[in-house]
PDB file of N, CA and C in Angstrom:
ATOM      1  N   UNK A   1      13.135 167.382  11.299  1.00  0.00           N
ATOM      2  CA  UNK A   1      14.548 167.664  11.352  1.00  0.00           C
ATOM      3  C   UNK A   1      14.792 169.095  10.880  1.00  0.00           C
ATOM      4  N   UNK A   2      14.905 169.938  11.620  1.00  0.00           N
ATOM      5  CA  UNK A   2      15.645 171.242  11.228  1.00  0.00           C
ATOM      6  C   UNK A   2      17.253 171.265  10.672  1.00  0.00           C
ATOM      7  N   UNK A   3      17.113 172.183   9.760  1.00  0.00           N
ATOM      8  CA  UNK A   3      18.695 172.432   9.226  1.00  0.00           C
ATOM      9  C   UNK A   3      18.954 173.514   9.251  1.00  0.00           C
ATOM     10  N   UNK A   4      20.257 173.564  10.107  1.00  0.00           N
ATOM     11  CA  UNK A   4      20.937 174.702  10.037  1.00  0.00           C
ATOM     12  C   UNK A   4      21.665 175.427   8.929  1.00  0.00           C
ATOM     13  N   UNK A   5      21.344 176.555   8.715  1.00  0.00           N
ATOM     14  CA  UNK A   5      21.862 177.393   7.324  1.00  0.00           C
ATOM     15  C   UNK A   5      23.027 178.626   7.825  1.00  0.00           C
ATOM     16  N   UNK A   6      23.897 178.135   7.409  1.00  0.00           N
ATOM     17  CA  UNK A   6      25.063 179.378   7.874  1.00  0.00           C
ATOM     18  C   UNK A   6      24.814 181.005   7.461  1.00  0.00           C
ATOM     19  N   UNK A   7      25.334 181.645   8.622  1.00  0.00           N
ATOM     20  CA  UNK A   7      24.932 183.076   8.692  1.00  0.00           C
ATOM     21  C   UNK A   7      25.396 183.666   6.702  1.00  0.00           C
ATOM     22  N   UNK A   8      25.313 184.943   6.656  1.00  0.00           N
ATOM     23  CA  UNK A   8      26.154 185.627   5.643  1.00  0.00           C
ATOM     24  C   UNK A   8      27.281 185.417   6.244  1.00  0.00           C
ATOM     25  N   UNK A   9      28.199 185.966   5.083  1.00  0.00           N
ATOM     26  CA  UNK A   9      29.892 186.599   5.247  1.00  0.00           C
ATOM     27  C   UNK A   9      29.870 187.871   5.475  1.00  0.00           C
ATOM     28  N   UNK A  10      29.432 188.515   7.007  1.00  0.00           N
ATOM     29  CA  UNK A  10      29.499 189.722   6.559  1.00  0.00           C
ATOM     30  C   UNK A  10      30.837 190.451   6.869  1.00  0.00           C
ATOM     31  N   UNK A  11      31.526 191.002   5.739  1.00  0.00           N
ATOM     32  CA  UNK A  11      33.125 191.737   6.158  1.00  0.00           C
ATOM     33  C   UNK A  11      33.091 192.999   5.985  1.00  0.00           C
ATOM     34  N   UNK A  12      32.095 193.541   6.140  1.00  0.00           N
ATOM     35  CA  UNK A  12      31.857 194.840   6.745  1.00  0.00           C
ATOM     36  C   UNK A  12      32.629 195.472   7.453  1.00  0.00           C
ATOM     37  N   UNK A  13      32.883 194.996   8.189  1.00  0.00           N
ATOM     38  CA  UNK A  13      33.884 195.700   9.455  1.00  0.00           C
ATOM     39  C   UNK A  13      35.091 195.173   9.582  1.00  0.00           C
ATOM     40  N   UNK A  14      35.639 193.907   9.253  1.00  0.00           N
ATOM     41  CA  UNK A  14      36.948 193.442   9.350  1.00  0.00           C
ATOM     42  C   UNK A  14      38.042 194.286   9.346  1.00  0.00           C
ATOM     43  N   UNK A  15      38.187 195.361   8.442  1.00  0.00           N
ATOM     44  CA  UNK A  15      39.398 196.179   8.464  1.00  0.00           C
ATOM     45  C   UNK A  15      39.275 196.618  10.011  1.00  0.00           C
ATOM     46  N   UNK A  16      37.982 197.312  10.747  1.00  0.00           N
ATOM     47  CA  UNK A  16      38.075 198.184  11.534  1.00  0.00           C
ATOM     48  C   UNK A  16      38.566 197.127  12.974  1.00  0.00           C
ATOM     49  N   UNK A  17      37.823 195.989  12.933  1.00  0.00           N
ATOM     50  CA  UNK A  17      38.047 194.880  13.762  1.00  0.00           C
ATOM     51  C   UNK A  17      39.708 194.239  13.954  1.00  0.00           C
ATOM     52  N   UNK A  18      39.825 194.596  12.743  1.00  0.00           N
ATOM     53  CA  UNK A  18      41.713 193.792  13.097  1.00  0.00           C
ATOM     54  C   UNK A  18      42.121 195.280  13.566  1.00  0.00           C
ATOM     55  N   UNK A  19      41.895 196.380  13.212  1.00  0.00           N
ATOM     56  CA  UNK A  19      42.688 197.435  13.226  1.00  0.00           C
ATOM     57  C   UNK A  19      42.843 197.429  15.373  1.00  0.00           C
ATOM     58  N   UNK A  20      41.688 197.488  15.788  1.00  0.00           N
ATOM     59  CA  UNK A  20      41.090 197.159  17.305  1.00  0.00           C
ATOM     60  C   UNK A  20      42.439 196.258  17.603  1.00  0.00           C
ATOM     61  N   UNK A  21      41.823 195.234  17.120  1.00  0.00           N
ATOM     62  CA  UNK A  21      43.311 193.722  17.485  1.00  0.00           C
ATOM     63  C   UNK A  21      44.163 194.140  17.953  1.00  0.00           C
ATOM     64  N   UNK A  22      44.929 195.165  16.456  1.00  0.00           N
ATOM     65  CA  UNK A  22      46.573 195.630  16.509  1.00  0.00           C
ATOM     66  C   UNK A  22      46.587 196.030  17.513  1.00  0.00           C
ATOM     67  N   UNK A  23      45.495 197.401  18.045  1.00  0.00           N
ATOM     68  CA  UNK A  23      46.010 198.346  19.108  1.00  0.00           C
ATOM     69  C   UNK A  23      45.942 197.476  20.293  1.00  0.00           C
ATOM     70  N   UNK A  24      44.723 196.649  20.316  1.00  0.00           N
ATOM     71  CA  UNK A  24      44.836 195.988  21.371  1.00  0.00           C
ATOM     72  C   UNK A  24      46.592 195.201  22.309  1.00  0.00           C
ATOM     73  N   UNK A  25      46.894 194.862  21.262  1.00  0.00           N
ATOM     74  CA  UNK A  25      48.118 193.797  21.147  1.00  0.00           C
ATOM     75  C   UNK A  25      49.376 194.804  21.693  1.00  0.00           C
ATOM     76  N   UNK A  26      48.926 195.792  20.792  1.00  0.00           N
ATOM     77  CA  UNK A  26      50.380 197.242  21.399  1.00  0.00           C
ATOM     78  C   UNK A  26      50.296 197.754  22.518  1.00  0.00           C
ATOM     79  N   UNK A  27      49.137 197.986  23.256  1.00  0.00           N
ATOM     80  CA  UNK A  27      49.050 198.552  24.544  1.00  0.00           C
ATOM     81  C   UNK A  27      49.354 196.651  25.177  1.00  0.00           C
ATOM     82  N   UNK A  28      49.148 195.887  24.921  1.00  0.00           N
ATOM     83  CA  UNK A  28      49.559 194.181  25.646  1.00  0.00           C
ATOM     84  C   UNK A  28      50.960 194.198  26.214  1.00  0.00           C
ATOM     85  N   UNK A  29      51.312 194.659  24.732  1.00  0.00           N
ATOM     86  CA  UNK A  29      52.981 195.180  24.233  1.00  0.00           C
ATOM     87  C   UNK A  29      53.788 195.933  25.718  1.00  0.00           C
ATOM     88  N   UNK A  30      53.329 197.123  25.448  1.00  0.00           N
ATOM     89  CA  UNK A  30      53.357 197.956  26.226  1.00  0.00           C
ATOM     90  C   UNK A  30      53.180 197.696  27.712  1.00  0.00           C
ATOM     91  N   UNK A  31      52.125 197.217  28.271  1.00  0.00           N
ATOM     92  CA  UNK A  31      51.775 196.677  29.575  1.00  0.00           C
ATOM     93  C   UNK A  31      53.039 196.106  30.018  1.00  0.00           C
ATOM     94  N   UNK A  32      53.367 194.959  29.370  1.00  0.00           N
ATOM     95  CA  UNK A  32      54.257 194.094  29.646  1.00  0.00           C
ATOM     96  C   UNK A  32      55.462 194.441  29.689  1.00  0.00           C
ATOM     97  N   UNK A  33      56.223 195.380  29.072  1.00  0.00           N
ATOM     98  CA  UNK A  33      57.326 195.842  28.977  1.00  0.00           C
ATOM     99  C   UNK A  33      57.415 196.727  30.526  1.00  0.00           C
ATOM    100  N   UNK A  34      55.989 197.206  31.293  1.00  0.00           N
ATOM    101  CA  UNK A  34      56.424 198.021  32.108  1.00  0.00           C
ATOM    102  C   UNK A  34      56.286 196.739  33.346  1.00  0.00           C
ATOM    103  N   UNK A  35      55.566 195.911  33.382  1.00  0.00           N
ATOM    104  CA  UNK A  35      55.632 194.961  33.894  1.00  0.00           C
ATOM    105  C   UNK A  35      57.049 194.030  34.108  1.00  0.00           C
ATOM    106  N   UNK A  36      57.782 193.785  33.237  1.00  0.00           N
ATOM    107  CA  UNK A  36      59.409 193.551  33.206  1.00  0.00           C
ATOM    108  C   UNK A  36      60.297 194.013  34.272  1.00  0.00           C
ATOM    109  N   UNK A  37      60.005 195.197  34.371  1.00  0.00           N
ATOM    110  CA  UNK A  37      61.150 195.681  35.488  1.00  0.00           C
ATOM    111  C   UNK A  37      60.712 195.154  36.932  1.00  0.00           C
ATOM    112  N   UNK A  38      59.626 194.501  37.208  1.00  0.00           N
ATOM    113  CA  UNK A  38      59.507 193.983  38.671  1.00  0.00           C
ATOM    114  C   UNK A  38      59.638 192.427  38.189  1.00  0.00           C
ATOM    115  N   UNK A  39      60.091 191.996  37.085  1.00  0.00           N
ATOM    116  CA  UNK A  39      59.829 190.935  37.028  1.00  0.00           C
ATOM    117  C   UNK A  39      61.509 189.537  37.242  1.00  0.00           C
ATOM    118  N   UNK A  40      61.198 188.872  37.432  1.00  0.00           N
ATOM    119  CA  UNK A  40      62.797 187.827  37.755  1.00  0.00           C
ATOM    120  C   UNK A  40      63.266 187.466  36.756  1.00  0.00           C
ATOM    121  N   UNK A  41      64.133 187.347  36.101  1.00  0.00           N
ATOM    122  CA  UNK A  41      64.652 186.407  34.918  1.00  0.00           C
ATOM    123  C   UNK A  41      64.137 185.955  34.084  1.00  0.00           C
ATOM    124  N   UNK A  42      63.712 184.998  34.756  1.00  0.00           N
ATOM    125  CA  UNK A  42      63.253 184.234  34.189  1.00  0.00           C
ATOM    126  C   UNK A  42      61.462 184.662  33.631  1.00  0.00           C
ATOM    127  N   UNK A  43      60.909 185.408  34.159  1.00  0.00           N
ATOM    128  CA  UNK A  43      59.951 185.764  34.093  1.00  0.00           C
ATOM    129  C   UNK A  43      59.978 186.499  32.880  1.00  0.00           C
ATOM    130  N   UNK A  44      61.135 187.522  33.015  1.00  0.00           N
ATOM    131  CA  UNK A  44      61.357 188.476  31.970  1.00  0.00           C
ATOM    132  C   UNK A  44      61.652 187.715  30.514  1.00  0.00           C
ATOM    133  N   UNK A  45      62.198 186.712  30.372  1.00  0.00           N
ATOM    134  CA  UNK A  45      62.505 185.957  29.349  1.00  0.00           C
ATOM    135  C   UNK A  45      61.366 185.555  29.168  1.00  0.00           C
ATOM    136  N   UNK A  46      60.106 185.216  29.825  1.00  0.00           N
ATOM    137  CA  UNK A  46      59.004 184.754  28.944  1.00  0.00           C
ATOM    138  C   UNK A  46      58.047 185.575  28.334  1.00  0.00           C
ATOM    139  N   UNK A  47      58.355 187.119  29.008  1.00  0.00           N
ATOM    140  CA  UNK A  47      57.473 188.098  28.755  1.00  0.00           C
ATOM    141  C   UNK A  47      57.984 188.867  27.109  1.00  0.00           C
ATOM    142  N   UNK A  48      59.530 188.628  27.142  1.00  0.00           N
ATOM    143  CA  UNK A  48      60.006 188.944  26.321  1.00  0.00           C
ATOM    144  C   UNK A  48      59.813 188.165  24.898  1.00  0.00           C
ATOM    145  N   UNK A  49      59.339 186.167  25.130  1.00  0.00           N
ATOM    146  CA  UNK A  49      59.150 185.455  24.376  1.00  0.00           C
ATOM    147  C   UNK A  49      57.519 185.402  24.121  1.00  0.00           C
ATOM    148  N   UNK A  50      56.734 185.944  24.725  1.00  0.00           N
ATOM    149  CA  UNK A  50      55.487 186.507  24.371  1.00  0.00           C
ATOM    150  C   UNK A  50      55.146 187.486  23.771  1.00  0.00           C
ATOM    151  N   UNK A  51      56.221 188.782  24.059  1.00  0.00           N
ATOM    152  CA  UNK A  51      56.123 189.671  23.165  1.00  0.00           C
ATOM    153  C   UNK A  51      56.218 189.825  21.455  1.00  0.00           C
ATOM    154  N   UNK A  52      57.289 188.765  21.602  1.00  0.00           N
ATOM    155  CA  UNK A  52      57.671 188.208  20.570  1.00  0.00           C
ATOM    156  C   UNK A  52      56.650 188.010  18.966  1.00  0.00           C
ATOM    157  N   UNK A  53      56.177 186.922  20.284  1.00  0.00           N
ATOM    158  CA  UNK A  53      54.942 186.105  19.271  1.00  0.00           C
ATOM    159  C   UNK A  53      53.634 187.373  19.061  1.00  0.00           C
ATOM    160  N   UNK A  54      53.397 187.869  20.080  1.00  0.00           N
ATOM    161  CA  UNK A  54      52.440 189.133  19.776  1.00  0.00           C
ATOM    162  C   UNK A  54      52.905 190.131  18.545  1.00  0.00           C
ATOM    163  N   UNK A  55      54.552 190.608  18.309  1.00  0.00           N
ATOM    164  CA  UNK A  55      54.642 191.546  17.372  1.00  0.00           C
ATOM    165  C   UNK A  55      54.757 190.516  15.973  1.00  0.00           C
ATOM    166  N   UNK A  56      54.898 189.232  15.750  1.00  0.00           N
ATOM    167  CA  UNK A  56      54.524 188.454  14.790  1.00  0.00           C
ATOM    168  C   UNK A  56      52.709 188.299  14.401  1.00  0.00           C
ATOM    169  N   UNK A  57      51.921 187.982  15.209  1.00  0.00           N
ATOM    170  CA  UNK A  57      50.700 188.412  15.205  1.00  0.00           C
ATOM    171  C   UNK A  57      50.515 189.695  14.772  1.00  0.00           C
ATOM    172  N   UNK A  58      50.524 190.860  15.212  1.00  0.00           N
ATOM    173  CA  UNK A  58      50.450 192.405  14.473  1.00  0.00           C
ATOM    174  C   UNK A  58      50.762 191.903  13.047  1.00  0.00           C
ATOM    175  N   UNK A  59      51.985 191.443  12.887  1.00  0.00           N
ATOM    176  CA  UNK A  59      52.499 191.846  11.288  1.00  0.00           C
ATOM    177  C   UNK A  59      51.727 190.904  10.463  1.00  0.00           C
ATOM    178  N   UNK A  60      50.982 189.730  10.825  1.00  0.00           N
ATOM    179  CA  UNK A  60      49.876 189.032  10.672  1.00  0.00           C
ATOM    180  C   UNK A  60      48.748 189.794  10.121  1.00  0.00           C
ATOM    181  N   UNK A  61      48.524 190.248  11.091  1.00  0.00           N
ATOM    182  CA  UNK A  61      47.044 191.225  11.225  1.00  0.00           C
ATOM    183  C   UNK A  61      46.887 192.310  10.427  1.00  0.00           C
ATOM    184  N   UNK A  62      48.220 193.457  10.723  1.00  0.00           N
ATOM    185  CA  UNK A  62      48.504 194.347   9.107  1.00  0.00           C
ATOM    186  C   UNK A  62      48.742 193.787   8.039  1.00  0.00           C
ATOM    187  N   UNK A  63      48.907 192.102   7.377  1.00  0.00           N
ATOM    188  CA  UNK A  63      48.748 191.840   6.111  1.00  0.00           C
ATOM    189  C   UNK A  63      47.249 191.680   5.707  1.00  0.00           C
ATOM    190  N   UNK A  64      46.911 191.294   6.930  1.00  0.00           N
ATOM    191  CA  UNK A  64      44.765 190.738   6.739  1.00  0.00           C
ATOM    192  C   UNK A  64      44.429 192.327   6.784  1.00  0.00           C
ATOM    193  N   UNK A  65      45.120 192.902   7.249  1.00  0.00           N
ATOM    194  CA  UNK A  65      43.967 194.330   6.964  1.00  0.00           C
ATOM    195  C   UNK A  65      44.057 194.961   5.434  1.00  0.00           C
ATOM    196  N   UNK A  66      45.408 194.577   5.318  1.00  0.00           N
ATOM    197  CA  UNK A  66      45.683 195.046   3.723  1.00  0.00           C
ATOM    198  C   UNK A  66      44.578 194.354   2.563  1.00  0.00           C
ATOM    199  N   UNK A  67      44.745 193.089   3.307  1.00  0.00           N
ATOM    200  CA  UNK A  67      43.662 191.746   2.698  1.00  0.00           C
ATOM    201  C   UNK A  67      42.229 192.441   2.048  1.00  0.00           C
ATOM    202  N   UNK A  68      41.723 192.798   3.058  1.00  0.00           N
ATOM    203  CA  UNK A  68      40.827 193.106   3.353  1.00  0.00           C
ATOM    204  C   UNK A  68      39.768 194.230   3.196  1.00  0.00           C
ATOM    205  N   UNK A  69      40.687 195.276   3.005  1.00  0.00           N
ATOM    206  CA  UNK A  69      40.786 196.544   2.434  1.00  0.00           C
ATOM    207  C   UNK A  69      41.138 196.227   0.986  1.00  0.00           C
ATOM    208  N   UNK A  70      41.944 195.881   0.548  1.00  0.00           N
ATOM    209  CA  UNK A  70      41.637 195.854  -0.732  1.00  0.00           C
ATOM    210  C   UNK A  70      40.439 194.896  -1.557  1.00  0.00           C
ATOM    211  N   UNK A  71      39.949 193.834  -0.754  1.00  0.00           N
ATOM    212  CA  UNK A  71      38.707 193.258  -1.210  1.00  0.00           C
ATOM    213  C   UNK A  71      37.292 194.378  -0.937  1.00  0.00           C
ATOM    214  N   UNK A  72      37.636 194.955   0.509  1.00  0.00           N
ATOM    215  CA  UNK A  72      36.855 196.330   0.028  1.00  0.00           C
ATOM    216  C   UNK A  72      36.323 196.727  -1.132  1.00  0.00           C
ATOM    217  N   UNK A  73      37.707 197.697  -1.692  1.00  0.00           N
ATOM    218  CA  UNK A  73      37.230 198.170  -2.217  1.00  0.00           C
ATOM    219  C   UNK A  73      36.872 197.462  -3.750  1.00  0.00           C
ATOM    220  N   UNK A  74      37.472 196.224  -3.717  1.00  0.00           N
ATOM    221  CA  UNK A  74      36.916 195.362  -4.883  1.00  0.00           C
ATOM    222  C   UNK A  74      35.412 195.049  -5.060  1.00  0.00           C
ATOM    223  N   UNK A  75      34.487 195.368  -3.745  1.00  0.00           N
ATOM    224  CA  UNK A  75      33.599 194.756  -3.659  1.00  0.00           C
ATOM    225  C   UNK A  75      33.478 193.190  -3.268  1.00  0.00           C
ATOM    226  N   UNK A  76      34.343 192.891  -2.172  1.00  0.00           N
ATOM    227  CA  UNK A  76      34.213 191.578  -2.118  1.00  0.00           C
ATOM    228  C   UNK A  76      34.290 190.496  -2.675  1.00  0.00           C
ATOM    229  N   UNK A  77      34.367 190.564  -4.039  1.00  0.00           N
ATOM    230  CA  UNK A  77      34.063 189.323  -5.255  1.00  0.00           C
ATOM    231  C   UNK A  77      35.318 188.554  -4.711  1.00  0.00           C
TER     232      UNK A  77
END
């Protein structure tokens, strides 16, 4: 019987990885907003209710980076 042993924690990179996320999410942001103007009503109301939830995610993501960065520089403990 083999047992599986979980990797490290490595958070090495997490700040730089959410930071990726954010931008990712803002150019999403962005896409979509130019996407809107060909879009119907109703369409626009969901793009607008997606956007939504995406700039709640960001403000998510800039608290975990804060998180994260400051365990930085704590050394992780």
């Amino acid at each position: 019987m083999t047992m599986n042993t979980p990797k490290p924690d490595d958070r090495s990179d997490n700040v730089e990885r959410l930071q990726d996320m954010v931008q990712n999410t803002i150019e999403n942001i962005e896409a979509a907003h130019e996407t809107m103007q060909f879009a119907s009503p109703e369409e626009r109301a969901q793009i607008e209710a997606k956007n939504k939830r995406r700039e709640e995610s960001i403000a998510g993501m800039r608290e975990e980076i804060k998180d994260e960065a400051a365990a930085r520089e704590n050394g992780y403990q």
